[in-house]
Every structure is written in structure tokens, then in C-alpha cells.
ModelCIF file with pLDDT and N, C-alpha, C, O atoms, coordinates in Angstrom:
data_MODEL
#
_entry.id   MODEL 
#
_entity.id                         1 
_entity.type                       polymer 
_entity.pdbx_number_of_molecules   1 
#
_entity_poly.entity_id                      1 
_entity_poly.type                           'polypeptide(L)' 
_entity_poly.nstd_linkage                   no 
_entity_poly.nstd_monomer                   no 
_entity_poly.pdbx_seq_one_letter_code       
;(UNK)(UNK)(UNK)(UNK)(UNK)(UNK)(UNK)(UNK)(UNK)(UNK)(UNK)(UNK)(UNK)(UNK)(UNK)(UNK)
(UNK)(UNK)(UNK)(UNK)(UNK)(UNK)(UNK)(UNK)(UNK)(UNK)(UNK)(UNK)(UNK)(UNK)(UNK)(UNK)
(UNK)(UNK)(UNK)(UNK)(UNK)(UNK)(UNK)(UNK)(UNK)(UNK)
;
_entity_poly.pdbx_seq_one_letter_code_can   XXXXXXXXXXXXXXXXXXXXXXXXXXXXXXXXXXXXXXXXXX 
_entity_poly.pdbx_strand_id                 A 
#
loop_
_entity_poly_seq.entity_id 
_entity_poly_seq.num 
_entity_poly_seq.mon_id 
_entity_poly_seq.hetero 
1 1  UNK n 
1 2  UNK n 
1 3  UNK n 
1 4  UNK n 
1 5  UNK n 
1 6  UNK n 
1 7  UNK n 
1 8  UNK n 
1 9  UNK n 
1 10 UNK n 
1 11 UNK n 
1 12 UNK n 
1 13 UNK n 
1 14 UNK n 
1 15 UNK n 
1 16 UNK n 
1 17 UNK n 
1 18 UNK n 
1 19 UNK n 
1 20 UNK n 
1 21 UNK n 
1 22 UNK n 
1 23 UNK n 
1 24 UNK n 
1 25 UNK n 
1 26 UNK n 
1 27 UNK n 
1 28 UNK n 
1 29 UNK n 
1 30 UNK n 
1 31 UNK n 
1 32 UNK n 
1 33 UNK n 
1 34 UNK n 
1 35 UNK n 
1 36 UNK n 
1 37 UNK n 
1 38 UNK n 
1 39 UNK n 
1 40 UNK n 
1 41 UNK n 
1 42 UNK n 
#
_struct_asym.id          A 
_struct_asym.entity_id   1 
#
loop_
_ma_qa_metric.id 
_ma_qa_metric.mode 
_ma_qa_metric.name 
_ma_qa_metric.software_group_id 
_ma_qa_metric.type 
1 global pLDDT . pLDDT 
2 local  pLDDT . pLDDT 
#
_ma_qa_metric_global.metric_id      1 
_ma_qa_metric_global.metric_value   81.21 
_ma_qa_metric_global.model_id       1 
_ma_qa_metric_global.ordinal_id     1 
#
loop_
_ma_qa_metric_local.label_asym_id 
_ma_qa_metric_local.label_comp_id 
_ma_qa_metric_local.label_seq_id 
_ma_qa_metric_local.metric_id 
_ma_qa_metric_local.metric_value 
_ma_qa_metric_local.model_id 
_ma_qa_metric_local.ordinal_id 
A UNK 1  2 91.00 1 1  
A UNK 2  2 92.00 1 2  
A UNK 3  2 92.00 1 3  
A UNK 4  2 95.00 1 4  
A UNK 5  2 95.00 1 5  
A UNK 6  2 93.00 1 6  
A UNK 7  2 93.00 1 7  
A UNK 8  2 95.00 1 8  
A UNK 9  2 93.00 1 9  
A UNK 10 2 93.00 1 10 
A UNK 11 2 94.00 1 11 
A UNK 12 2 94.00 1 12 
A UNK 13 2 92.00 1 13 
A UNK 14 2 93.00 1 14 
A UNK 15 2 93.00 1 15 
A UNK 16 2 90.00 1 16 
A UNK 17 2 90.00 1 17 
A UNK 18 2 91.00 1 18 
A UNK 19 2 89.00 1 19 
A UNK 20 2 84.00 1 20 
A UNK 21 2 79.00 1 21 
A UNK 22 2 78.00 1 22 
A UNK 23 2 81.00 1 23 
A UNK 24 2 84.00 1 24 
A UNK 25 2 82.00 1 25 
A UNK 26 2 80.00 1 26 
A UNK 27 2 82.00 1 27 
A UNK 28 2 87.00 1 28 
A UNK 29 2 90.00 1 29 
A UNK 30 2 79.00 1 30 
A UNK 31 2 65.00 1 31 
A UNK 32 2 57.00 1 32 
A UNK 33 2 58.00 1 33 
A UNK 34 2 64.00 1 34 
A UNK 35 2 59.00 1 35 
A UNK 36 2 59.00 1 36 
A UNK 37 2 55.00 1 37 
A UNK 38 2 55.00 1 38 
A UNK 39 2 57.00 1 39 
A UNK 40 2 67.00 1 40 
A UNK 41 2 70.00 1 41 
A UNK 42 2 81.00 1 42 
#
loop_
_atom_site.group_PDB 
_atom_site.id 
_atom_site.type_symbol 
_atom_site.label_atom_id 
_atom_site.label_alt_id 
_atom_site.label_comp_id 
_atom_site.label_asym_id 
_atom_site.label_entity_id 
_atom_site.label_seq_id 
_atom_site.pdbx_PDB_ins_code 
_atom_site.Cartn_x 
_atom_site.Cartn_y 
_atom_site.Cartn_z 
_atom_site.occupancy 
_atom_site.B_iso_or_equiv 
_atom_site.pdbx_formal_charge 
_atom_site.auth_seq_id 
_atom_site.auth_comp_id 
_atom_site.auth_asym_id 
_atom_site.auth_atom_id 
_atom_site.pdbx_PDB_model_num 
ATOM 1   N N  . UNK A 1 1  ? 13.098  -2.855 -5.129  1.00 91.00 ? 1  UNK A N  1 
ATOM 2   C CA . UNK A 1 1  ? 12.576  -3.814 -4.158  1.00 91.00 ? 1  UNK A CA 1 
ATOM 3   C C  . UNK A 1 1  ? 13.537  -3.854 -2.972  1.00 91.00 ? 1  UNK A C  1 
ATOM 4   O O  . UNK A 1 1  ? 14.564  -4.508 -2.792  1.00 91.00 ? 1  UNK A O  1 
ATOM 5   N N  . UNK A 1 2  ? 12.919  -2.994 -2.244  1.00 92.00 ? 2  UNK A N  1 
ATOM 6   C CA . UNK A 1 2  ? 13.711  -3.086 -0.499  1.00 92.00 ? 2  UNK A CA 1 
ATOM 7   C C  . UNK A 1 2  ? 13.286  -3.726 0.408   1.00 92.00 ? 2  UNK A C  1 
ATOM 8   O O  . UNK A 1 2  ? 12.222  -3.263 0.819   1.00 92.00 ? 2  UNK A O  1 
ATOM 9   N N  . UNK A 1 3  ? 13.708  -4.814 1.061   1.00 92.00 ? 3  UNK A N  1 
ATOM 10  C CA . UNK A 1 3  ? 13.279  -5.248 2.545   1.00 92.00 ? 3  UNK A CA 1 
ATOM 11  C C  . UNK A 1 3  ? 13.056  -4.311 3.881   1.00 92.00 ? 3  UNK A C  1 
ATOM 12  O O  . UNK A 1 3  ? 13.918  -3.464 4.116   1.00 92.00 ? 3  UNK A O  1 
ATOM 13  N N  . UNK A 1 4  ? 11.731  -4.459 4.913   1.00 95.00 ? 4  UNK A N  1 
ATOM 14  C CA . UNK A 1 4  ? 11.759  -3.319 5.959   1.00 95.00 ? 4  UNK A CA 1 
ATOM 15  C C  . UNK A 1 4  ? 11.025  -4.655 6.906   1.00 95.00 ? 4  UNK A C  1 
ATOM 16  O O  . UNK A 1 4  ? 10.367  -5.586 6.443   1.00 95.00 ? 4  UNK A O  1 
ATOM 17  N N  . UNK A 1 5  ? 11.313  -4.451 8.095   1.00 95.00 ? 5  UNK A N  1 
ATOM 18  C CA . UNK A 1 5  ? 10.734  -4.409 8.945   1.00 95.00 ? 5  UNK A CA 1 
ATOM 19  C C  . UNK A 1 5  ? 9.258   -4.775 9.078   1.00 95.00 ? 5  UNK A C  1 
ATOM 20  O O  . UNK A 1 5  ? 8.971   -3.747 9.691   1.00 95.00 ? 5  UNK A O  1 
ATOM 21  N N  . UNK A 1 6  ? 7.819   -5.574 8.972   1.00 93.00 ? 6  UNK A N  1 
ATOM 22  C CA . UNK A 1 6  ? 6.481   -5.640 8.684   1.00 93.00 ? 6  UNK A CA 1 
ATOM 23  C C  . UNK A 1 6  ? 5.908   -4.668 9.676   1.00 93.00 ? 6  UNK A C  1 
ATOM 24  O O  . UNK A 1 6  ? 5.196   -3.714 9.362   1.00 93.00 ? 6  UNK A O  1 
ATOM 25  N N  . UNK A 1 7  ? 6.279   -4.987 10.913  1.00 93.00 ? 7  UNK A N  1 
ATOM 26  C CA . UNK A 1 7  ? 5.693   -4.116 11.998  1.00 93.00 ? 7  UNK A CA 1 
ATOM 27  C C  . UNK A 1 7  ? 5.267   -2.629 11.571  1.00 93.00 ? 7  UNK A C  1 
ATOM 28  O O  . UNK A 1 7  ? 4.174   -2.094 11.759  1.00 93.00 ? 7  UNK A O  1 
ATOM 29  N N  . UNK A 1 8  ? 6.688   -1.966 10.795  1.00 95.00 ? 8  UNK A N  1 
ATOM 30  C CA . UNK A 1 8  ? 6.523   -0.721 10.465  1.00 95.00 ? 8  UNK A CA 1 
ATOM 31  C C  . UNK A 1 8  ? 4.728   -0.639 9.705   1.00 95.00 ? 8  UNK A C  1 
ATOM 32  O O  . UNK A 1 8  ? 4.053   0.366  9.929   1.00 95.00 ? 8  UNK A O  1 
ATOM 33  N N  . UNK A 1 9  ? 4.270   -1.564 9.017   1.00 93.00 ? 9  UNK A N  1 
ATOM 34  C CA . UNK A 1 9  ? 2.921   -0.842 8.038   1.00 93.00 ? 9  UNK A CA 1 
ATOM 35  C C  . UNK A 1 9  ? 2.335   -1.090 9.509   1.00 93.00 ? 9  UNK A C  1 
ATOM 36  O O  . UNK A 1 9  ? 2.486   0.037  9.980   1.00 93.00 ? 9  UNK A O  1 
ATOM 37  N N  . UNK A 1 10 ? 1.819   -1.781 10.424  1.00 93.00 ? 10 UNK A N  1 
ATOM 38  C CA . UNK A 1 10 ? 1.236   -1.739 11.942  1.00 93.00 ? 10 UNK A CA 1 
ATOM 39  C C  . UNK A 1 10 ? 1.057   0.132  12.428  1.00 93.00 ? 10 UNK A C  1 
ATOM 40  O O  . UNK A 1 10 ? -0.004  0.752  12.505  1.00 93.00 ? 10 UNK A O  1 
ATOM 41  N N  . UNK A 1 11 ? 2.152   0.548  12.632  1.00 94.00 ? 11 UNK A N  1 
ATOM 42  C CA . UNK A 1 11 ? 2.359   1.644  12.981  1.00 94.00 ? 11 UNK A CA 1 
ATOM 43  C C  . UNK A 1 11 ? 1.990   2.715  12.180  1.00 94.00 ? 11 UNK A C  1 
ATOM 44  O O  . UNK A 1 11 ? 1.794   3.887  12.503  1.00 94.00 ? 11 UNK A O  1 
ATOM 45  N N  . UNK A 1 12 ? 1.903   2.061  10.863  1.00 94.00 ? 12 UNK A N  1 
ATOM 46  C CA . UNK A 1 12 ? 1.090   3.641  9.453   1.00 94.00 ? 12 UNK A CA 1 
ATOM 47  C C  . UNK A 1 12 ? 0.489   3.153  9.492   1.00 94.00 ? 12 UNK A C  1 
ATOM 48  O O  . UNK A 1 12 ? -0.071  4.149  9.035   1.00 94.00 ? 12 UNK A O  1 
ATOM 49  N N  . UNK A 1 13 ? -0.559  2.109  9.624   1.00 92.00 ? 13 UNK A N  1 
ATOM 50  C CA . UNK A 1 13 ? -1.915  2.066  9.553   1.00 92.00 ? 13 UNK A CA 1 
ATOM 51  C C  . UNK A 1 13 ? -2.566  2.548  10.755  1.00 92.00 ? 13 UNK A C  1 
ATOM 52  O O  . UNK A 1 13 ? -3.698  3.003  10.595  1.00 92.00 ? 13 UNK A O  1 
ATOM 53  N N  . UNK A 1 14 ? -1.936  2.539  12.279  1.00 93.00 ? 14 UNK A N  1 
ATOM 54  C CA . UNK A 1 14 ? -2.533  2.951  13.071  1.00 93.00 ? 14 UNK A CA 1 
ATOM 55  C C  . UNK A 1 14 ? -2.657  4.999  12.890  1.00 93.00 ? 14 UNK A C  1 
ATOM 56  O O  . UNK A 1 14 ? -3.632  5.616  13.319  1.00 93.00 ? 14 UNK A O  1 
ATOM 57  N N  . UNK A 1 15 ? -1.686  5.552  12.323  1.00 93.00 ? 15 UNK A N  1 
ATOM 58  C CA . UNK A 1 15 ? -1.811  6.637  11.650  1.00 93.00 ? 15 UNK A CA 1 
ATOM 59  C C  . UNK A 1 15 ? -2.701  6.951  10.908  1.00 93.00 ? 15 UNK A C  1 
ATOM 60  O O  . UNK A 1 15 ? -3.256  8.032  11.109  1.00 93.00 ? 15 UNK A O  1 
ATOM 61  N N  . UNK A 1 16 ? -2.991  6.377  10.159  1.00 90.00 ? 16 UNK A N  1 
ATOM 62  C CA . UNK A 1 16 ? -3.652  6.749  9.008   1.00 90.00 ? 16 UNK A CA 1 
ATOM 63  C C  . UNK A 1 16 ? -5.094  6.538  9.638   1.00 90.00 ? 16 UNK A C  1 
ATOM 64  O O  . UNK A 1 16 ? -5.953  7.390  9.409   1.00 90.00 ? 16 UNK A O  1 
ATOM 65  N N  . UNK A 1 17 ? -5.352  5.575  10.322  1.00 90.00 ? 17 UNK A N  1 
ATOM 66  C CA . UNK A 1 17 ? -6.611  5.626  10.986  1.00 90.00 ? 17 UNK A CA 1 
ATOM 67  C C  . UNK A 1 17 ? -6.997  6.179  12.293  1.00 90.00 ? 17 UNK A C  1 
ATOM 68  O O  . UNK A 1 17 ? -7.773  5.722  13.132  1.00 90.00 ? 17 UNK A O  1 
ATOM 69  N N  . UNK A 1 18 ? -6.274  7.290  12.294  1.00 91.00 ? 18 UNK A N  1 
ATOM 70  C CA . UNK A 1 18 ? -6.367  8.051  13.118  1.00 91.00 ? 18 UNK A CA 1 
ATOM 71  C C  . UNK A 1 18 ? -6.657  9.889  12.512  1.00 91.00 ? 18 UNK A C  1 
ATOM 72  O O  . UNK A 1 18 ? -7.274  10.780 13.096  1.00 91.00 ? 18 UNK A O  1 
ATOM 73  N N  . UNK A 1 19 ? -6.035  9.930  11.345  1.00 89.00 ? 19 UNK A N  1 
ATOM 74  C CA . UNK A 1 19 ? -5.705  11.143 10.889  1.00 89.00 ? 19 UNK A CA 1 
ATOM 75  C C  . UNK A 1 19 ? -6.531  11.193 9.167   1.00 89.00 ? 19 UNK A C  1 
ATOM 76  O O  . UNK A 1 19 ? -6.830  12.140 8.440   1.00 89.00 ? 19 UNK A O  1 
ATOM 77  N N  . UNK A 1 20 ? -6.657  9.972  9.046   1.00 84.00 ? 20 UNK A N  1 
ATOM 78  C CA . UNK A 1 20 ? -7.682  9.795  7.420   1.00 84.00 ? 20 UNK A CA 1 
ATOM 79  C C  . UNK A 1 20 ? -8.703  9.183  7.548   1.00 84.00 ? 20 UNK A C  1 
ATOM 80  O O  . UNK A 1 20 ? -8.917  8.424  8.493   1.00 84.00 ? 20 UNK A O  1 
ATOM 81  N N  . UNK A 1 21 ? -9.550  9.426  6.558   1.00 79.00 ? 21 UNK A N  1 
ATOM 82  C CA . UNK A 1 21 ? -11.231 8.595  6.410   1.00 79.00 ? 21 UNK A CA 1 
ATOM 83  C C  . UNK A 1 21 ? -11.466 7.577  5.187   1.00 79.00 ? 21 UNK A C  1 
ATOM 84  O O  . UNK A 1 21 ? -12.470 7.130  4.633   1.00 79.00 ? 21 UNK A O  1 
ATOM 85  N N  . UNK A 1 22 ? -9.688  7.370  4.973   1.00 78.00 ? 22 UNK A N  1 
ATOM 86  C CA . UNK A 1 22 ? -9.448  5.992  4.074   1.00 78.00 ? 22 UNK A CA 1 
ATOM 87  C C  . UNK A 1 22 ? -8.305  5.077  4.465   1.00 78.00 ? 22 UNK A C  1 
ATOM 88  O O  . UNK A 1 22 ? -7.315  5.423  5.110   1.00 78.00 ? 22 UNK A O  1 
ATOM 89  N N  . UNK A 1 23 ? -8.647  3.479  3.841   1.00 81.00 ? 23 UNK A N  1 
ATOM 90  C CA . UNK A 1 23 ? -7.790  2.949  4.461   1.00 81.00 ? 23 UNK A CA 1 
ATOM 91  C C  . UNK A 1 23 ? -5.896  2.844  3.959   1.00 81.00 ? 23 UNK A C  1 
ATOM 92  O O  . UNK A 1 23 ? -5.458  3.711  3.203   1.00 81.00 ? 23 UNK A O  1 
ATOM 93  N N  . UNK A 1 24 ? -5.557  2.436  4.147   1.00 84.00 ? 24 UNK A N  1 
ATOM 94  C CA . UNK A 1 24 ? -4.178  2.600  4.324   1.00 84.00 ? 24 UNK A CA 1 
ATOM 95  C C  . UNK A 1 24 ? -4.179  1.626  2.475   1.00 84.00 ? 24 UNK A C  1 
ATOM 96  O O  . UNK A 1 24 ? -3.252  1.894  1.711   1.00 84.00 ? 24 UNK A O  1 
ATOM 97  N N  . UNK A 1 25 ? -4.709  1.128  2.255   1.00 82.00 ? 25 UNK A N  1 
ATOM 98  C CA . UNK A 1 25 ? -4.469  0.537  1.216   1.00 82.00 ? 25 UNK A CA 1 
ATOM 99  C C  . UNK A 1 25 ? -5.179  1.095  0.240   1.00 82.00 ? 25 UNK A C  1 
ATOM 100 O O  . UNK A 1 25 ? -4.964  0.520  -0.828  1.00 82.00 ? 25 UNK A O  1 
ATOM 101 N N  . UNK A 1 26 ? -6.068  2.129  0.145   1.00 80.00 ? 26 UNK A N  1 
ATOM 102 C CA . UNK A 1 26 ? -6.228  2.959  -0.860  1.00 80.00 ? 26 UNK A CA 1 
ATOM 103 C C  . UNK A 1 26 ? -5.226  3.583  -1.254  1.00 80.00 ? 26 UNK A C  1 
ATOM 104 O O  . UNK A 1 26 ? -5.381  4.078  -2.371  1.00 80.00 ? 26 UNK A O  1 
ATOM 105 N N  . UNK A 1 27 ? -4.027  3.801  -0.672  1.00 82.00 ? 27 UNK A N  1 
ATOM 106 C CA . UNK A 1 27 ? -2.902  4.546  -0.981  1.00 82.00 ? 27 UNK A CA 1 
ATOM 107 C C  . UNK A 1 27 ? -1.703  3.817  -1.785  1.00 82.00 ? 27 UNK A C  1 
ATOM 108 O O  . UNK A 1 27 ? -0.695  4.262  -2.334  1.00 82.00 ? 27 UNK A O  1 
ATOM 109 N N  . UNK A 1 28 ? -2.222  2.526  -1.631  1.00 87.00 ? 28 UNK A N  1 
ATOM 110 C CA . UNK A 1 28 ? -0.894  1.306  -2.326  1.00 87.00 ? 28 UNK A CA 1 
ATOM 111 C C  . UNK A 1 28 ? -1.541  0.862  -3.590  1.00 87.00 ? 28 UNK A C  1 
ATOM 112 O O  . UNK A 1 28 ? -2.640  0.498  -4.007  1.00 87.00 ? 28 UNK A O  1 
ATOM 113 N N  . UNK A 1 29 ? 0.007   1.125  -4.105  1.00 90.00 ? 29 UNK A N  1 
ATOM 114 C CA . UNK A 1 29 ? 0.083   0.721  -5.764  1.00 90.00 ? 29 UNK A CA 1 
ATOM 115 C C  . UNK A 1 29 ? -0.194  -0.370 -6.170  1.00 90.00 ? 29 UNK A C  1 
ATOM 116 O O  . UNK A 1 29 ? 0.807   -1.080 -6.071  1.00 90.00 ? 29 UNK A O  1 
ATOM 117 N N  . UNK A 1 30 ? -1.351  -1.111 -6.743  1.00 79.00 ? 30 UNK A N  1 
ATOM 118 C CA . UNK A 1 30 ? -1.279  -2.397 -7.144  1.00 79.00 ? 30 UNK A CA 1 
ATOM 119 C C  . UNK A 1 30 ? -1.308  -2.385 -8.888  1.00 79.00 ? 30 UNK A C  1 
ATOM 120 O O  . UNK A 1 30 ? -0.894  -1.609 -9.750  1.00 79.00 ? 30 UNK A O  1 
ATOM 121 N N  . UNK A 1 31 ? -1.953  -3.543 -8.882  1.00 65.00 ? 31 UNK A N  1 
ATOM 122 C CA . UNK A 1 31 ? -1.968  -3.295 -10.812 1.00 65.00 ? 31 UNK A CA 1 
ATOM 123 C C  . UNK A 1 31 ? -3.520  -3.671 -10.831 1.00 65.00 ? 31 UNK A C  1 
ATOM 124 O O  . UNK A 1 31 ? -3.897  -4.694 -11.403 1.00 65.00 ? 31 UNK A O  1 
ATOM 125 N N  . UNK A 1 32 ? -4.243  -2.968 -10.304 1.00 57.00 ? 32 UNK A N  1 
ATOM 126 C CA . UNK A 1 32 ? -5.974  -3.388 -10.281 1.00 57.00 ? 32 UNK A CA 1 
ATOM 127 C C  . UNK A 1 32 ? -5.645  -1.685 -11.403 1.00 57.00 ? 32 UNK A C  1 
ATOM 128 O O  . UNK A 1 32 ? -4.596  -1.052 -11.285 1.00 57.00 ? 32 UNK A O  1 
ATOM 129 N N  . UNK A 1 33 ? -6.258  -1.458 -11.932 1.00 58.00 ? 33 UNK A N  1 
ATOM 130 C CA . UNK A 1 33 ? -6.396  -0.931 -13.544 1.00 58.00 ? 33 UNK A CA 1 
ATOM 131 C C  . UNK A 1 33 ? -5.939  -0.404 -14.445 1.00 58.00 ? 33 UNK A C  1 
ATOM 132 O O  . UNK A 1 33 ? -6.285  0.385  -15.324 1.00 58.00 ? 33 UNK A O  1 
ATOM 133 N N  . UNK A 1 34 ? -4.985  -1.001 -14.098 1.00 64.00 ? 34 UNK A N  1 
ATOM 134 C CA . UNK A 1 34 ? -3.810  -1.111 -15.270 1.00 64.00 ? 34 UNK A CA 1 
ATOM 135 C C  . UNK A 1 34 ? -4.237  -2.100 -16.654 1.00 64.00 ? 34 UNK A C  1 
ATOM 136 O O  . UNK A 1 34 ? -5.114  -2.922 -16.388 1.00 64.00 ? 34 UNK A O  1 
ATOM 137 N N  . UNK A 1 35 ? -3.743  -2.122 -18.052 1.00 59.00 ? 35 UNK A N  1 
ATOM 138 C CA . UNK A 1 35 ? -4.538  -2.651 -18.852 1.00 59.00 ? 35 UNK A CA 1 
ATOM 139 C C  . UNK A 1 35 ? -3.335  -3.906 -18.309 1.00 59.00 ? 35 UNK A C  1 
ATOM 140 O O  . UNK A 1 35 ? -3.802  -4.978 -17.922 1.00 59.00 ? 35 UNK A O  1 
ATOM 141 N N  . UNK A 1 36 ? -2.361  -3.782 -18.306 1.00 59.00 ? 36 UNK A N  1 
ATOM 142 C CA . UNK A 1 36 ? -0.976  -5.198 -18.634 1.00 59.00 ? 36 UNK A CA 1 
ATOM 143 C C  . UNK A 1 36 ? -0.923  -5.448 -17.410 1.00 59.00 ? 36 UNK A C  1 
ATOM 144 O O  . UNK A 1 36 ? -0.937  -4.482 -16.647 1.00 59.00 ? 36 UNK A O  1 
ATOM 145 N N  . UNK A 1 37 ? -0.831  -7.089 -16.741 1.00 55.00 ? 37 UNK A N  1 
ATOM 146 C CA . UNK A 1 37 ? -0.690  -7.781 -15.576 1.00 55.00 ? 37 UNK A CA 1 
ATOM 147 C C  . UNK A 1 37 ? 0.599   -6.855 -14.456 1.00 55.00 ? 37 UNK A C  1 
ATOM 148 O O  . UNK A 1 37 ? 1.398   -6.014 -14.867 1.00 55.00 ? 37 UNK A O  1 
ATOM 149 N N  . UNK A 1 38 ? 0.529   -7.083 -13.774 1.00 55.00 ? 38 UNK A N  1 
ATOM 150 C CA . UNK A 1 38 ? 1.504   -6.822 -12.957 1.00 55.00 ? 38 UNK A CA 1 
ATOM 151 C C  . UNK A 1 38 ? 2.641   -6.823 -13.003 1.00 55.00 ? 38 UNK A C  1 
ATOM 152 O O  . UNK A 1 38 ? 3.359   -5.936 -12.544 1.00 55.00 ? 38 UNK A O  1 
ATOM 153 N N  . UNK A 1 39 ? 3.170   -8.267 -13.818 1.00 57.00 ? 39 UNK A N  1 
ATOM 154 C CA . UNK A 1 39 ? 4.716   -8.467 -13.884 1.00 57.00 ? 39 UNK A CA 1 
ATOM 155 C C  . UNK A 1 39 ? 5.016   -7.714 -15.278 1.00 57.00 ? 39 UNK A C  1 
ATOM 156 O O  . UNK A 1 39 ? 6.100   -7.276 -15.663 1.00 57.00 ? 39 UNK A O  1 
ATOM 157 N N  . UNK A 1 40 ? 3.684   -7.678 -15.974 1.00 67.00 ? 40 UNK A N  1 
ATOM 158 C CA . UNK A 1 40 ? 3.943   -6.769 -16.644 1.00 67.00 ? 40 UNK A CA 1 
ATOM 159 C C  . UNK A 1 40 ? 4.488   -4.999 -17.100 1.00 67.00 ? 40 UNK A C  1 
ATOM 160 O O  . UNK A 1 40 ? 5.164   -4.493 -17.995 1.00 67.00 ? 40 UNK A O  1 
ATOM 161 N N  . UNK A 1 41 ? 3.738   -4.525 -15.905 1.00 70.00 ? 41 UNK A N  1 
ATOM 162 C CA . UNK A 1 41 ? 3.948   -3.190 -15.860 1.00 70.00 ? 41 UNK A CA 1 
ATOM 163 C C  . UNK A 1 41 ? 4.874   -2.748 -14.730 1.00 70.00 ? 41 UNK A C  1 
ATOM 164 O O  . UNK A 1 41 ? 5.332   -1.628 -14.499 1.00 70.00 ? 41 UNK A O  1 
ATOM 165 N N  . UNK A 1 42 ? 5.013   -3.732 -14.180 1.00 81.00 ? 42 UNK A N  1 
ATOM 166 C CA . UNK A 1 42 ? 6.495   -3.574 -13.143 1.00 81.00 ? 42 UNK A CA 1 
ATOM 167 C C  . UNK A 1 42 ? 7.526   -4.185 -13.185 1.00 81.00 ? 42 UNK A C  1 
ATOM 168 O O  . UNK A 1 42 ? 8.428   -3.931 -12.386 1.00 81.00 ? 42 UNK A O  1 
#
């Protein structure tokens, strides 16, 4: 767990919607199907 800057995802999302035909959060790790909660599996 590192601290950055927020602006920076501003600037990859304007990338990504420029250069992909998905959004920037298809690419981020959540715990949507995973069988164990979140705090669980991380």
C-alpha cells in the first residue's frame, strides 16, 4: 500500500480512452469474484 498523487489515474484514464475500447477500471483489481471478502483475500 503506496500513496501517489490522484491526478495521476486523470491522466491514465485519459490514455486509456484514447488508445482502448475498455474502461480504465476493467483493468483494476477488486474482490468482485473472488469467493473470500476483500479483507479477506488481501
Amino acid at each position: 500500500q503506496v500513496q501517489f498523487d490522484p491526478h495521476i489515474k486523470r491522466d491514465i484514464q485519459a490514455y486509456y480512452d484514447r488508445f482502448y475500447n475498455l474502461s480504465l477500471d476493467n483493468f483494476a483489481v477488486g474482490d468482485v469474484g473472488f469467493n473470500q471478502t476483500d479483507n479477506e483475500r488481501f
